[in-house]
N, C-alpha and C. Protein backbone atom coordinates (compact mmCIF):
# COMPACT_ATOMS: atom_id res chain seq x y z
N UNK A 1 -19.08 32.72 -30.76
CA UNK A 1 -18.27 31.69 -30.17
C UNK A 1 -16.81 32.06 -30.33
N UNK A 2 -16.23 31.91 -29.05
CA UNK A 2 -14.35 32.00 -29.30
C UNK A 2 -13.55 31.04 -28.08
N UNK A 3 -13.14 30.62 -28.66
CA UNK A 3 -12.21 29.28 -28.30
C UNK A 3 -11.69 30.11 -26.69
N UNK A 4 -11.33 29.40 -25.64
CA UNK A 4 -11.17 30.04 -24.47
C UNK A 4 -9.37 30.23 -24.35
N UNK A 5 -9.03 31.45 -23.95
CA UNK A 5 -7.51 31.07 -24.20
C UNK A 5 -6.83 30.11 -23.23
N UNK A 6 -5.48 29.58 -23.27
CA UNK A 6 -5.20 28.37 -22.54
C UNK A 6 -4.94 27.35 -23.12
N UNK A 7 -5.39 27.15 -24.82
CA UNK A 7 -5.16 26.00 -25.26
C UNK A 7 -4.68 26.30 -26.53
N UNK A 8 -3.87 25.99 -26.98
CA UNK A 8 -2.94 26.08 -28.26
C UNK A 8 -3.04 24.78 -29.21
N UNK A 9 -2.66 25.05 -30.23
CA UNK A 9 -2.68 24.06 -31.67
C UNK A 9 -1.78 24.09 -32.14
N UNK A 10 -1.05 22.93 -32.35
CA UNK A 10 0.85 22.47 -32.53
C UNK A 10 0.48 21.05 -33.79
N UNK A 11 1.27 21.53 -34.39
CA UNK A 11 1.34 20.41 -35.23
C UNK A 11 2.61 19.67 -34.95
N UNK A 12 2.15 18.08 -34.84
CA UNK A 12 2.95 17.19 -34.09
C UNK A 12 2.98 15.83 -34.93
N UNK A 13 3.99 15.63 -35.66
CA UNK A 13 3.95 14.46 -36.31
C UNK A 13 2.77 14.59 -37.73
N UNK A 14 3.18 15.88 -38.11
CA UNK A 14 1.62 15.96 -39.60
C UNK A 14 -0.11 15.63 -38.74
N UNK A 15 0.07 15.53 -37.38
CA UNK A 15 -1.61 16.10 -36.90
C UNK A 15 -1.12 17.02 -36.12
N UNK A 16 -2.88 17.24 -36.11
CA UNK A 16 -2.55 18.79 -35.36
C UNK A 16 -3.44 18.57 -34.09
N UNK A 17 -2.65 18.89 -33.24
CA UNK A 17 -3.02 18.64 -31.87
C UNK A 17 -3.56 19.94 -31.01
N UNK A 18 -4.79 19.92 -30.48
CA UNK A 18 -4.69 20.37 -29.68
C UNK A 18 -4.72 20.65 -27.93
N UNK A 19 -3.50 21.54 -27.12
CA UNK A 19 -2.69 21.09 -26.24
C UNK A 19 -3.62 22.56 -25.13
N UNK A 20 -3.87 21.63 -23.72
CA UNK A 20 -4.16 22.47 -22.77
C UNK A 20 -2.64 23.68 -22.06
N UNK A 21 -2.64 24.72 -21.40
CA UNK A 21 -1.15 25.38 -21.06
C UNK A 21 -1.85 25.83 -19.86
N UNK A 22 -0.93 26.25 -19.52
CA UNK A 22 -1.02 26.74 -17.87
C UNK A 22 -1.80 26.00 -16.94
N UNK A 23 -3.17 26.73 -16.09
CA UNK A 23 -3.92 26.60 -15.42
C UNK A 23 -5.35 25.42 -16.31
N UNK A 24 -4.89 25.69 -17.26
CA UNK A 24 -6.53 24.77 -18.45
C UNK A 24 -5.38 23.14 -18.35
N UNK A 25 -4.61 23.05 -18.39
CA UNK A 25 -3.70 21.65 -17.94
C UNK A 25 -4.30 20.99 -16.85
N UNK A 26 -4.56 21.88 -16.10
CA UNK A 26 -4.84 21.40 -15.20
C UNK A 26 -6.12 20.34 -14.72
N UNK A 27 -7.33 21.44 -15.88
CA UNK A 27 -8.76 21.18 -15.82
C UNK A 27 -9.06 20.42 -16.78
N UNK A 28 -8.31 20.37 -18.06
CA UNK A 28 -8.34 19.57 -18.88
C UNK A 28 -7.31 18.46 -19.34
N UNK A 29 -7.46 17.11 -18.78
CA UNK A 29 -6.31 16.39 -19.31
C UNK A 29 -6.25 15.75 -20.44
N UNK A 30 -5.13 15.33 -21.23
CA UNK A 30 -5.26 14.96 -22.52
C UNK A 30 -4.99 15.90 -23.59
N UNK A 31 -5.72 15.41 -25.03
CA UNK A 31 -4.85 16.44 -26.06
C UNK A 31 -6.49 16.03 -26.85
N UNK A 32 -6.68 17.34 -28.03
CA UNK A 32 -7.35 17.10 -28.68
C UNK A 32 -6.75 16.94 -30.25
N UNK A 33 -7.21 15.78 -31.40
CA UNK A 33 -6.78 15.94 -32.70
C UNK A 33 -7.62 16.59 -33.48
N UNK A 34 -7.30 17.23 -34.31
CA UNK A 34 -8.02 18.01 -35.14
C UNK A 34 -7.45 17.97 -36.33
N UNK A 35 -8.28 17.57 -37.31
CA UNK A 35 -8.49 17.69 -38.95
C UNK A 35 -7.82 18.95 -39.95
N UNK A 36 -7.82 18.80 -40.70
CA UNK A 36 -7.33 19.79 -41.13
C UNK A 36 -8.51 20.85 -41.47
N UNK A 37 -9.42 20.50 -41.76
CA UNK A 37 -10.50 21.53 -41.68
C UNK A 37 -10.96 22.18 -39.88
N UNK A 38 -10.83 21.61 -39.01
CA UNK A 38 -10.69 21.51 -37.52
C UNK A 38 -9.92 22.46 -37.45
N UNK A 39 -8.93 22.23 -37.48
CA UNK A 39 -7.72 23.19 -37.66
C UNK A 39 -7.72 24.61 -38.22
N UNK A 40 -8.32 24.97 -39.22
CA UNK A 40 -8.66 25.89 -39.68
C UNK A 40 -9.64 26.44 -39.00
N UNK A 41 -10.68 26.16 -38.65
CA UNK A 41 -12.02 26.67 -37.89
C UNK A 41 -11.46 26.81 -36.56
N UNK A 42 -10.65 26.23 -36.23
CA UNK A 42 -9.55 26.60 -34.43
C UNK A 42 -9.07 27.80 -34.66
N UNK A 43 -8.79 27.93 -36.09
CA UNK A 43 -7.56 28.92 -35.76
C UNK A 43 -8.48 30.34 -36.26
N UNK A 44 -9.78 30.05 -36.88
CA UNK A 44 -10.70 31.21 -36.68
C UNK A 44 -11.01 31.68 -35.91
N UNK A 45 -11.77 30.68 -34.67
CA UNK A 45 -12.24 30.66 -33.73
C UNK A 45 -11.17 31.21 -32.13
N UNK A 46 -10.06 31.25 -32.73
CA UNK A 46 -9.25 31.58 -31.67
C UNK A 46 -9.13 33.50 -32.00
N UNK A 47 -9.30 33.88 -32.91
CA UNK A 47 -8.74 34.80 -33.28
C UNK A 47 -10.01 35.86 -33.14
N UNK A 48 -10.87 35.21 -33.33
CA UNK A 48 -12.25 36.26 -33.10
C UNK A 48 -13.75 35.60 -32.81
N UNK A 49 -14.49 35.99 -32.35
CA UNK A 49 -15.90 35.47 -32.53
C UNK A 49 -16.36 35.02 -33.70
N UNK A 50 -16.88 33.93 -34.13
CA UNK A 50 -17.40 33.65 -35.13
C UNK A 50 -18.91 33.37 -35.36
N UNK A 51 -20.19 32.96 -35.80
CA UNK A 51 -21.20 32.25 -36.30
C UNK A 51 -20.85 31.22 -36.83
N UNK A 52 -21.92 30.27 -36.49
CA UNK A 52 -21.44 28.74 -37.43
C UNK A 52 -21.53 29.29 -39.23
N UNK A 53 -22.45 30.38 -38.76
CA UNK A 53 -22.84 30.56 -40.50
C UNK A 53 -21.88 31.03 -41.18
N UNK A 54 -20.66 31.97 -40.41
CA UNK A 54 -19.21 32.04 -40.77
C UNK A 54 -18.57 31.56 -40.64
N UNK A 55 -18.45 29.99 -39.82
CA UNK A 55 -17.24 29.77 -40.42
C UNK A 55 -17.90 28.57 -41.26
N UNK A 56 -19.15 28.30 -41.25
CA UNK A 56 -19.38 27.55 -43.18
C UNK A 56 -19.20 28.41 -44.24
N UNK A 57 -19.28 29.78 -43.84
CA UNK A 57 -18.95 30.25 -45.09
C UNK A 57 -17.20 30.86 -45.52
N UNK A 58 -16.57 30.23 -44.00
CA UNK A 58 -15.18 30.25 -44.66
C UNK A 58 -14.89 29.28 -44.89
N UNK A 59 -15.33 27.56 -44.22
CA UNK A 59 -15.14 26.19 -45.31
C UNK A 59 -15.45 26.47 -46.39
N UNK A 60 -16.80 26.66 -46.81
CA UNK A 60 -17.26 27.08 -48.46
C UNK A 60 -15.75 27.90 -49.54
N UNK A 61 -15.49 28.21 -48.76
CA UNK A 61 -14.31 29.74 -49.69
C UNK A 61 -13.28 28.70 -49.92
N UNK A 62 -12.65 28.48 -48.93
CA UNK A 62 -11.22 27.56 -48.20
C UNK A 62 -11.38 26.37 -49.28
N UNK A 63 -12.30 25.36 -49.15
CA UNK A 63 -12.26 24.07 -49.64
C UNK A 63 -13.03 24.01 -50.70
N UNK A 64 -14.16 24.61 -51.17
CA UNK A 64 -14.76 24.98 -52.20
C UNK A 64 -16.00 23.73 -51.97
N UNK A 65 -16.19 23.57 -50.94
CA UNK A 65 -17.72 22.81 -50.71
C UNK A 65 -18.77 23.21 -50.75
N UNK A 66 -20.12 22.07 -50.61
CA UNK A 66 -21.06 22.96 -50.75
C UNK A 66 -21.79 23.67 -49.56
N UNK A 67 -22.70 24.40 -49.37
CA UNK A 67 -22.55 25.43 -48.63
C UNK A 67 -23.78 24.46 -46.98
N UNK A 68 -24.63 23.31 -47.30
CA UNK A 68 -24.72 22.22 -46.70
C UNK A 68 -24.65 21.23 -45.83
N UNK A 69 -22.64 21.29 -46.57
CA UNK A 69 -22.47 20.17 -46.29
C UNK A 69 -21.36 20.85 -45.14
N UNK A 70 -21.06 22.17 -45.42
CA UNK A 70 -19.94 23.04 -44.55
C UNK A 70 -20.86 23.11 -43.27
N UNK A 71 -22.22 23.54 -43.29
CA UNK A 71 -22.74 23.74 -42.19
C UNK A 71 -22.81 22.82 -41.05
N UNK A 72 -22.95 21.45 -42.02
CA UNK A 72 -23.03 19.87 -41.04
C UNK A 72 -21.86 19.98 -40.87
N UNK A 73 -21.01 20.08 -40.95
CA UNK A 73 -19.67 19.77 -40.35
C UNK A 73 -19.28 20.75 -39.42
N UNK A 74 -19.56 21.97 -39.44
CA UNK A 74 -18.97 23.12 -38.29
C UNK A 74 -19.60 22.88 -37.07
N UNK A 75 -21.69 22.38 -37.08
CA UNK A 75 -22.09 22.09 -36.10
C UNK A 75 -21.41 20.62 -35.70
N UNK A 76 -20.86 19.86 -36.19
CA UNK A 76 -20.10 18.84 -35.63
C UNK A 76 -18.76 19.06 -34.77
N UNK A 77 -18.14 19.90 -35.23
CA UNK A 77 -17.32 20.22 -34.84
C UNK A 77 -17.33 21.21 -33.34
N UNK A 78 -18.57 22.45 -33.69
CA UNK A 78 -19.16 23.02 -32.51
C UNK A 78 -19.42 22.26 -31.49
N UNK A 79 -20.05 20.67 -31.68
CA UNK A 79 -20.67 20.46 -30.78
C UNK A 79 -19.55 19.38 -30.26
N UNK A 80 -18.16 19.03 -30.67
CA UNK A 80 -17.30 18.46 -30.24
C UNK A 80 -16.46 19.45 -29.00
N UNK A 81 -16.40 20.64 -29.89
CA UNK A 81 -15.58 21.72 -28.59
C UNK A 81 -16.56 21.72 -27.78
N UNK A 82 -17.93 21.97 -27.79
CA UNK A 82 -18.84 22.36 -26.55
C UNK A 82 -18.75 21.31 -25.60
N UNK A 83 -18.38 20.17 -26.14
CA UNK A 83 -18.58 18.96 -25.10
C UNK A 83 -17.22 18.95 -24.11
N UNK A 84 -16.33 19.33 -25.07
CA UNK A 84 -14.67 19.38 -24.26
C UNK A 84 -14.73 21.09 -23.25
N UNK A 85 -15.59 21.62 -23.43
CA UNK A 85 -15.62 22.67 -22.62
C UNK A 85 -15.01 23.98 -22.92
N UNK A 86 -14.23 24.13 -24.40
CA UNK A 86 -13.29 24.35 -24.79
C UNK A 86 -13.85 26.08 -25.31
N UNK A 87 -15.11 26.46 -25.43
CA UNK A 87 -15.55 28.08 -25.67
C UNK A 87 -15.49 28.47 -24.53
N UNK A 88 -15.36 30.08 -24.92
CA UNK A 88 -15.57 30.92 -23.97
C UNK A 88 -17.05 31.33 -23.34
């Protein structure tokens, strides 16, 4: 999975937003908020392909959770971008 380019992450007022640019403005209106763990897994996910199983095992490292409870949360999060359309 890798985040599709077009959409950037700005921190705006202590959240972190993320903002459609160019031609994805177009297709996508609105802004998405993202968590601070969100945030982190964006900014994985922008940078390279990941597995959910990597990036629970970079929550696990990052926040020191258990390895569980990282997984329920990345597929939450997976399945929030999949719905916004937002992978490549």
């Amino acid at each position: 999975m890798k985040i599709k380019s077009g959409y950037i992450l700005r921190s705006v007022a202590g959240n972190n937003i993320v903002i459609p640019v160019g031609e994805e403005s177009i297709k996508f209106k609105g802004v998405m908020t993202l968590s601070g763990s969100g945030a982190y897994l964006w900014n994985i996910l922008c940078q390279k392909d990941a597995t959910e199983q990597e990036l629970a095992a970079a929550l696990c490292e990052k926040y020191d959770v258990d390895e569980a409870v990282a997984l329920a949360d990345v597929k939450a999060f997976v399945k929030a971008i999949c719905e916004k359309g937002l992978f490549e």
